[in-house]
N, C-alpha and C. Protein backbone atom coordinates (compact mmCIF):
# COMPACT_ATOMS: atom_id res chain seq x y z
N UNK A 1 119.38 156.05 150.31
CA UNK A 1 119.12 154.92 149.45
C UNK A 1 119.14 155.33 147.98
N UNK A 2 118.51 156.51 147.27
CA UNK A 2 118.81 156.92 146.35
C UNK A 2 120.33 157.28 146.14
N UNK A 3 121.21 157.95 146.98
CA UNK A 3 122.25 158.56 146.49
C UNK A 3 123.17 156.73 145.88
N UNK A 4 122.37 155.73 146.85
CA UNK A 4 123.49 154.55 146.70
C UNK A 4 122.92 153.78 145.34
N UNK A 5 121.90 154.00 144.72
CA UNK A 5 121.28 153.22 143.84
C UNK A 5 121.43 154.06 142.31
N UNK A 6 122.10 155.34 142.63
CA UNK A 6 122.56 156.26 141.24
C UNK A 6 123.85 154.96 140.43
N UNK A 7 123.79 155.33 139.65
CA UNK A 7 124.85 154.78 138.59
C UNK A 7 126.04 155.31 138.73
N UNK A 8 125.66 156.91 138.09
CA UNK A 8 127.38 157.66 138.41
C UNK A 8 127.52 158.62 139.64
N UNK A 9 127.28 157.94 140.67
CA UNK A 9 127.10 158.46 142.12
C UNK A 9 128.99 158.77 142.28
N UNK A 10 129.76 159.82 143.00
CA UNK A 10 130.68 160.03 142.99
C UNK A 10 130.48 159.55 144.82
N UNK A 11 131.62 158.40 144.85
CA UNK A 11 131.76 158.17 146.44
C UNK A 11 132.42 158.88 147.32
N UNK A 12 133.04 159.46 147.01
CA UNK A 12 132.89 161.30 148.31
C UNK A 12 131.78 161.51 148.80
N UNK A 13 130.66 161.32 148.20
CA UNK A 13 129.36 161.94 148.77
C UNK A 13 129.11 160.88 149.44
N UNK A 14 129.13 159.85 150.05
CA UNK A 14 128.34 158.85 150.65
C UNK A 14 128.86 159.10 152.10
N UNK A 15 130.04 159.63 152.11
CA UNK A 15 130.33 159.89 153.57
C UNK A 15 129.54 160.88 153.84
N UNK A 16 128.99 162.22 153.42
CA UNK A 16 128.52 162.81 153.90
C UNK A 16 126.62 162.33 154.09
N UNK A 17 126.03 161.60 153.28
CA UNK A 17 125.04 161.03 152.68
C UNK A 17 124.76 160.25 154.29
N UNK A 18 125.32 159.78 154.57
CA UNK A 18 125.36 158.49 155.46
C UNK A 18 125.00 159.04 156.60
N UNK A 19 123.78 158.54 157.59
CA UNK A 19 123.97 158.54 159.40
C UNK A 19 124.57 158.09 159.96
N UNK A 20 125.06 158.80 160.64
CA UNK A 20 125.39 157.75 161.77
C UNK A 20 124.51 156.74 162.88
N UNK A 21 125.15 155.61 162.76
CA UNK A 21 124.24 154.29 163.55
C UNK A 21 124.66 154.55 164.95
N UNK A 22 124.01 154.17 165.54
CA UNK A 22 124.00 154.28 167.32
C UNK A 22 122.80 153.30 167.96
N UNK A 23 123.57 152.62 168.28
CA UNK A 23 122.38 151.21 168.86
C UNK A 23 122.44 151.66 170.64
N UNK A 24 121.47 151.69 170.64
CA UNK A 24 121.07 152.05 172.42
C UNK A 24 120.71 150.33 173.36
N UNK A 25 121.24 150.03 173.68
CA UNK A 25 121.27 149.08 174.65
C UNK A 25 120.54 148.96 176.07
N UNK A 26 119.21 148.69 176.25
CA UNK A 26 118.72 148.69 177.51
C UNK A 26 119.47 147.36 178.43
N UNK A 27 120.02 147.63 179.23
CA UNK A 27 121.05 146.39 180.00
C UNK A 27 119.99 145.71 180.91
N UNK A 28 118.60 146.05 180.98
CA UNK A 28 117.85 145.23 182.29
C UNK A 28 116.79 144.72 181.17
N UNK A 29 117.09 144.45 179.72
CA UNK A 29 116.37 143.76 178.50
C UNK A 29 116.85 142.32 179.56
N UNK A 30 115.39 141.62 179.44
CA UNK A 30 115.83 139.92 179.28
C UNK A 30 116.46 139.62 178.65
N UNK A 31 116.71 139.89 177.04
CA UNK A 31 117.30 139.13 176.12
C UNK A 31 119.04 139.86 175.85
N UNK A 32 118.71 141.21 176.55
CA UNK A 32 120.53 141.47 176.82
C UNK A 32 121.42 140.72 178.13
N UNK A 33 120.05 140.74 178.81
CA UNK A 33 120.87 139.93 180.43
C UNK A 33 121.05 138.09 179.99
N UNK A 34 120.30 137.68 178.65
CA UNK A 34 120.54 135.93 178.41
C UNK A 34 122.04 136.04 178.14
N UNK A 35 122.07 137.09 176.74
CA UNK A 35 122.81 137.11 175.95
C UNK A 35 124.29 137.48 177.11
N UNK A 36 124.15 138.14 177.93
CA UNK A 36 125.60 138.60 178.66
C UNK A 36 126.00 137.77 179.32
N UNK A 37 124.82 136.75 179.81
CA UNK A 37 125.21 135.35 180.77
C UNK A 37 125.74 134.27 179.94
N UNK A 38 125.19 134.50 178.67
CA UNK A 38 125.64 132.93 177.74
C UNK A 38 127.08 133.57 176.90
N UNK A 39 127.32 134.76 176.59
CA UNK A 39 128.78 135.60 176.06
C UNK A 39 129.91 135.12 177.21
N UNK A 40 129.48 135.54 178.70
CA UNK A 40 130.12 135.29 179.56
C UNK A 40 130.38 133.47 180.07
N UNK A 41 129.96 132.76 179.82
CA UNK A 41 129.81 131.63 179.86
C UNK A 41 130.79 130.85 178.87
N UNK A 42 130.66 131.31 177.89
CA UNK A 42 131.65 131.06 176.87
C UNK A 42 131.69 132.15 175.26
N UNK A 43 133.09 132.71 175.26
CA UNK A 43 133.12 133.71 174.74
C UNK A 43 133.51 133.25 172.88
N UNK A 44 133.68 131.96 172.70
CA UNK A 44 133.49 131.29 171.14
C UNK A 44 132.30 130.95 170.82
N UNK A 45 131.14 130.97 171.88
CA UNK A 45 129.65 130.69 171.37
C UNK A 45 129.35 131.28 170.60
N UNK A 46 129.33 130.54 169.22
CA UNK A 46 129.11 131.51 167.72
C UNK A 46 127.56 131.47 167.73
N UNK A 47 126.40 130.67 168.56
CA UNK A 47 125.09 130.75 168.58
C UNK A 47 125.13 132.48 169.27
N UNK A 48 125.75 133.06 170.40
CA UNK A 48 125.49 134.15 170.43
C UNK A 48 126.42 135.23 169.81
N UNK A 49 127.38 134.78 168.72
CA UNK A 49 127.72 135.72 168.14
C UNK A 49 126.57 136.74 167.20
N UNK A 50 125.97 135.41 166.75
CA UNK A 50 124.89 135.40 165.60
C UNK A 50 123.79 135.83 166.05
N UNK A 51 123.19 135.46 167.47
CA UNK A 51 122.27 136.27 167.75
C UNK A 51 122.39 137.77 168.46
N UNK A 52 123.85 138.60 168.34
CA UNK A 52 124.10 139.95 168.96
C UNK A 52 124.15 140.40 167.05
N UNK A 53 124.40 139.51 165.61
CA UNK A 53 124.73 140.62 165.24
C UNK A 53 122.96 140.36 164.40
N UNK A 54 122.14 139.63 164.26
CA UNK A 54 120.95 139.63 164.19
C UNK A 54 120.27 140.98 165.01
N UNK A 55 120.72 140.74 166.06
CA UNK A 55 119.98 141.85 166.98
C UNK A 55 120.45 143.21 166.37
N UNK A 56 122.13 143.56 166.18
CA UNK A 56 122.19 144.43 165.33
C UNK A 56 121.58 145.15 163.77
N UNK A 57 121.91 143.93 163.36
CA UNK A 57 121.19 144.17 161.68
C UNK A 57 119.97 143.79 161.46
N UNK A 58 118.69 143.98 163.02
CA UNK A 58 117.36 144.17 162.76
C UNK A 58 117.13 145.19 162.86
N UNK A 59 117.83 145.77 164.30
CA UNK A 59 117.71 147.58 164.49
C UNK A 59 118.31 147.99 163.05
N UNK A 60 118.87 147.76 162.59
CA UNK A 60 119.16 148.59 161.05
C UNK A 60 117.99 148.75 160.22
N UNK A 61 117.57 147.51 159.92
CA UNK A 61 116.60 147.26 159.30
C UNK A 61 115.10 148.41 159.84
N UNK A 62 114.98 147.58 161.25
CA UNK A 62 113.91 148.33 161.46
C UNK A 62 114.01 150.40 161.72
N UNK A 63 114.94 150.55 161.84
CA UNK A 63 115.45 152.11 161.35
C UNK A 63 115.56 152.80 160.36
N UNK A 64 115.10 151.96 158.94
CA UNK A 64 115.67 152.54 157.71
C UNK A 64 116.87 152.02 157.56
N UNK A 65 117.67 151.44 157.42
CA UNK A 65 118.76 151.28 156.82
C UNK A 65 118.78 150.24 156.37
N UNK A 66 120.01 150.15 154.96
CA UNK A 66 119.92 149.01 154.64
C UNK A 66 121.45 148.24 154.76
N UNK A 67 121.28 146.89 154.63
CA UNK A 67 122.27 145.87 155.11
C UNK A 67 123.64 145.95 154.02
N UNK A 68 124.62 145.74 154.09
CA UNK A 68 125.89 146.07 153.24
C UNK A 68 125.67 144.52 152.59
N UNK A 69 125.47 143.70 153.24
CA UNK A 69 125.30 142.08 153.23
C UNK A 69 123.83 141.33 153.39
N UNK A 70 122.80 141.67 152.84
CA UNK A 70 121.69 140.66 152.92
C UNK A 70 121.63 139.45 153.02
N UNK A 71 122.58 138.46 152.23
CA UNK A 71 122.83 137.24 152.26
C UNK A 71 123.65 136.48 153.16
N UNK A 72 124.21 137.33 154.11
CA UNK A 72 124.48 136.99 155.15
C UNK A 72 123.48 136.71 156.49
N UNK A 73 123.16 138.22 156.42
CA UNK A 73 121.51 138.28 157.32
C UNK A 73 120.92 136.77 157.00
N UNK A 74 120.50 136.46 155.50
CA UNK A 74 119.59 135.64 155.35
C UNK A 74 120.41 134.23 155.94
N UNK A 75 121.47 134.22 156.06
CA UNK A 75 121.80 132.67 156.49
C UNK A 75 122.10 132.63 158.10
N UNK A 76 122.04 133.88 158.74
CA UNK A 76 121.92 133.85 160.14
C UNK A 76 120.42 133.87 160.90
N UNK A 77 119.82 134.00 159.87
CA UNK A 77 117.94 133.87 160.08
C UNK A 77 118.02 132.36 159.95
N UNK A 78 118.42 132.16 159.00
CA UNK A 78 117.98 130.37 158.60
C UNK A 78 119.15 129.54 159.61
N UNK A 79 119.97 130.20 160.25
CA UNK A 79 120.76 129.30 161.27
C UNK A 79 119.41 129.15 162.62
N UNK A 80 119.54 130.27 162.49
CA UNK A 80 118.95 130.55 164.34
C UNK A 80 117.14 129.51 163.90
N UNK A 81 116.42 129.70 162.61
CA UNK A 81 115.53 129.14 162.53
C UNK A 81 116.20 127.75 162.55
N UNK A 82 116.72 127.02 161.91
CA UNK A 82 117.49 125.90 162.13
C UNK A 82 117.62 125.35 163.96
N UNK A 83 118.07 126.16 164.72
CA UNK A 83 118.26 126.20 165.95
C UNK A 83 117.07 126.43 166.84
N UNK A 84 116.24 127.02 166.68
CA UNK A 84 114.91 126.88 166.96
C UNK A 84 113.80 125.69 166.72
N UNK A 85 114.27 125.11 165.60
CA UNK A 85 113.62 123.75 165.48
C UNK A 85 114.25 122.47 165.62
N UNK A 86 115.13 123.01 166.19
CA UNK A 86 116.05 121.53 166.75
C UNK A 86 116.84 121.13 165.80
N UNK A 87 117.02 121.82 164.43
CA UNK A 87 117.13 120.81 162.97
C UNK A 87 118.61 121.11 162.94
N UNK A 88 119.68 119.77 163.30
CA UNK A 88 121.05 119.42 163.17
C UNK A 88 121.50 120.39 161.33
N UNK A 89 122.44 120.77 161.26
CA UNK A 89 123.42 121.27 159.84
C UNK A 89 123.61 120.25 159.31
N UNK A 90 124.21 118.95 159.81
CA UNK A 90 124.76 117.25 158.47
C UNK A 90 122.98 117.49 157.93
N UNK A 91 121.62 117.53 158.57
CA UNK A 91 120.74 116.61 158.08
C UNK A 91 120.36 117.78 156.61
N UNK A 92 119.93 117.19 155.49
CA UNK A 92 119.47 117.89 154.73
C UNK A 92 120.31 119.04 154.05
N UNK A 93 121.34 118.94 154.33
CA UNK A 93 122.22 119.45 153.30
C UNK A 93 122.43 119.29 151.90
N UNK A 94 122.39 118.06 151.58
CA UNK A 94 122.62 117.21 149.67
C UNK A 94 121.02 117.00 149.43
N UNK A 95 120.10 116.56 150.67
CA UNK A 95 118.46 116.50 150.18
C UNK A 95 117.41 117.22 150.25
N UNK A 96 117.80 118.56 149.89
CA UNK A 96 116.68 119.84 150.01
C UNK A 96 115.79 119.37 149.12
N UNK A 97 116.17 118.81 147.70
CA UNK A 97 114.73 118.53 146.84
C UNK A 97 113.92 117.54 146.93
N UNK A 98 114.31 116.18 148.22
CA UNK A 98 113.88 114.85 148.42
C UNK A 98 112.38 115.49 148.24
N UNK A 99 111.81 116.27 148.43
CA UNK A 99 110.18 116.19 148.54
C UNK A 99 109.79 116.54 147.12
N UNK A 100 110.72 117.38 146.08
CA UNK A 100 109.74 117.67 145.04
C UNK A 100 109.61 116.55 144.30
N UNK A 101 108.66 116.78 143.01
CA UNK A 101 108.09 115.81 142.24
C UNK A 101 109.23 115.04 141.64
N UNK A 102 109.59 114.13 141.04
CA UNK A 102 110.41 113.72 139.84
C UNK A 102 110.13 114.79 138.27
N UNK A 103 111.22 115.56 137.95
CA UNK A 103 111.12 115.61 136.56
C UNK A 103 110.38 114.78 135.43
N UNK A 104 109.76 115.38 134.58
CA UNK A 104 109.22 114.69 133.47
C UNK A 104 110.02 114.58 132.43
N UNK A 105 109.59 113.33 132.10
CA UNK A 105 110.68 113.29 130.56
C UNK A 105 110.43 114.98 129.60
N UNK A 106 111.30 114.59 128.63
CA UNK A 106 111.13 116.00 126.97
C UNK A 106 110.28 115.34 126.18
N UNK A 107 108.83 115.98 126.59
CA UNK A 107 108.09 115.88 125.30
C UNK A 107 108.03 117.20 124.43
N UNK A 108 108.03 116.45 122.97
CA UNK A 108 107.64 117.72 122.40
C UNK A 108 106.41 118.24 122.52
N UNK A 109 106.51 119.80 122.75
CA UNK A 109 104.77 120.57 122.65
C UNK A 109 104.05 120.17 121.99
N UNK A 110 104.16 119.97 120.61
CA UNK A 110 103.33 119.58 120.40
C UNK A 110 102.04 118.75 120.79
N UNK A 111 103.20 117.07 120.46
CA UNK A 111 102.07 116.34 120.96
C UNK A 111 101.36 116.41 123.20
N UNK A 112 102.24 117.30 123.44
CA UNK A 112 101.95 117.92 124.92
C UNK A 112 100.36 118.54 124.75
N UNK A 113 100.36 119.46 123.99
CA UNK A 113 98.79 119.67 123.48
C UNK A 113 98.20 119.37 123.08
N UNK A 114 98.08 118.28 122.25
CA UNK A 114 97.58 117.20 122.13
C UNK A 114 96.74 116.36 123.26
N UNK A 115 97.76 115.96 124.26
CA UNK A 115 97.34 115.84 125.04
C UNK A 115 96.37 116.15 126.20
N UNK A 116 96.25 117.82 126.56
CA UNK A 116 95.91 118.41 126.84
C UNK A 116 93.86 118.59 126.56
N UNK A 117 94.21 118.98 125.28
CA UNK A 117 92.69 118.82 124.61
C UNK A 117 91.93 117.98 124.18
C-alpha cells in the first residue's frame, strides 16, 4: 500500500511488491452450493455474477488488499442491497432528494444574523 501511494514510485517494482491472490473455495459452503445451482440454472444471471465477484472483492478486502475499483464494489453493494429490499432500479432514480428539505431563498448574512439574535 505504501509502495502504491508514493508519487515517484517506478512501476517495475509493483510486480515484485504485489502477492499473489488465491481464493480457496470450500465447495460444501451453502452459499457456494446456491451460487453453483443458480450459475447452473442460468449462466447470464448477472444477480450471480455480482454476487461471485462481491464474494471475491470481500476476501480481498478482508485479506489486506485493496480494490483496483472501489466504485464499482460500491454499486454492487448498493445493487444486491437494492435486491435485498425488494427495491425495483426505474423507482427512485430522478427522486433521491424527494425527502430533503426545500432550499431557502439568498439571504444576505447579514440581516440572517439579525435574525438569529
Amino acid at each position: 500500500r505504501i509502495m502504491k501511494a508514493q508519487a515517484l514510485r517506478d512501476n517495475s517494482m509493483s510486480g515484485y511488491m504485489a502477492s499473489k491472490k488465491t481464493l480457496e473455495i470450500n465447495p460444501d459452503n451453502a452459499i457456494m452450493q446456491e451460487l453453483r445451482k443458480r450459475a447452473d440454472a442460468d449462466k447470464s444471471d448477472k444477480t450471480v455474477k455480482d454476487l461471485v465477484l462481491l464474494l471475491f472483492e470481500t476476501a480481498l478486502l478482508t485479506s489486506g488488499f485493496s480494490l483496483e475499483e472501489p466504485n464499482t464494489f460500491g454499486g454492487r453493494i448498493h445493487r444486491m442491497i437494492k435486491l435485498g429490499l425488494s427495491i425495483d432500479d426505474d423507482i427512485g432514480l430522478d427522486d433521491d432528494d424527494h425527502d430533503l428539505p426545500p432550499l431557502e431563498e439568498d439571504v444576505d448574512e447579514g440581516s440572517r444574523m439579525e435574525e438569529v439574535d
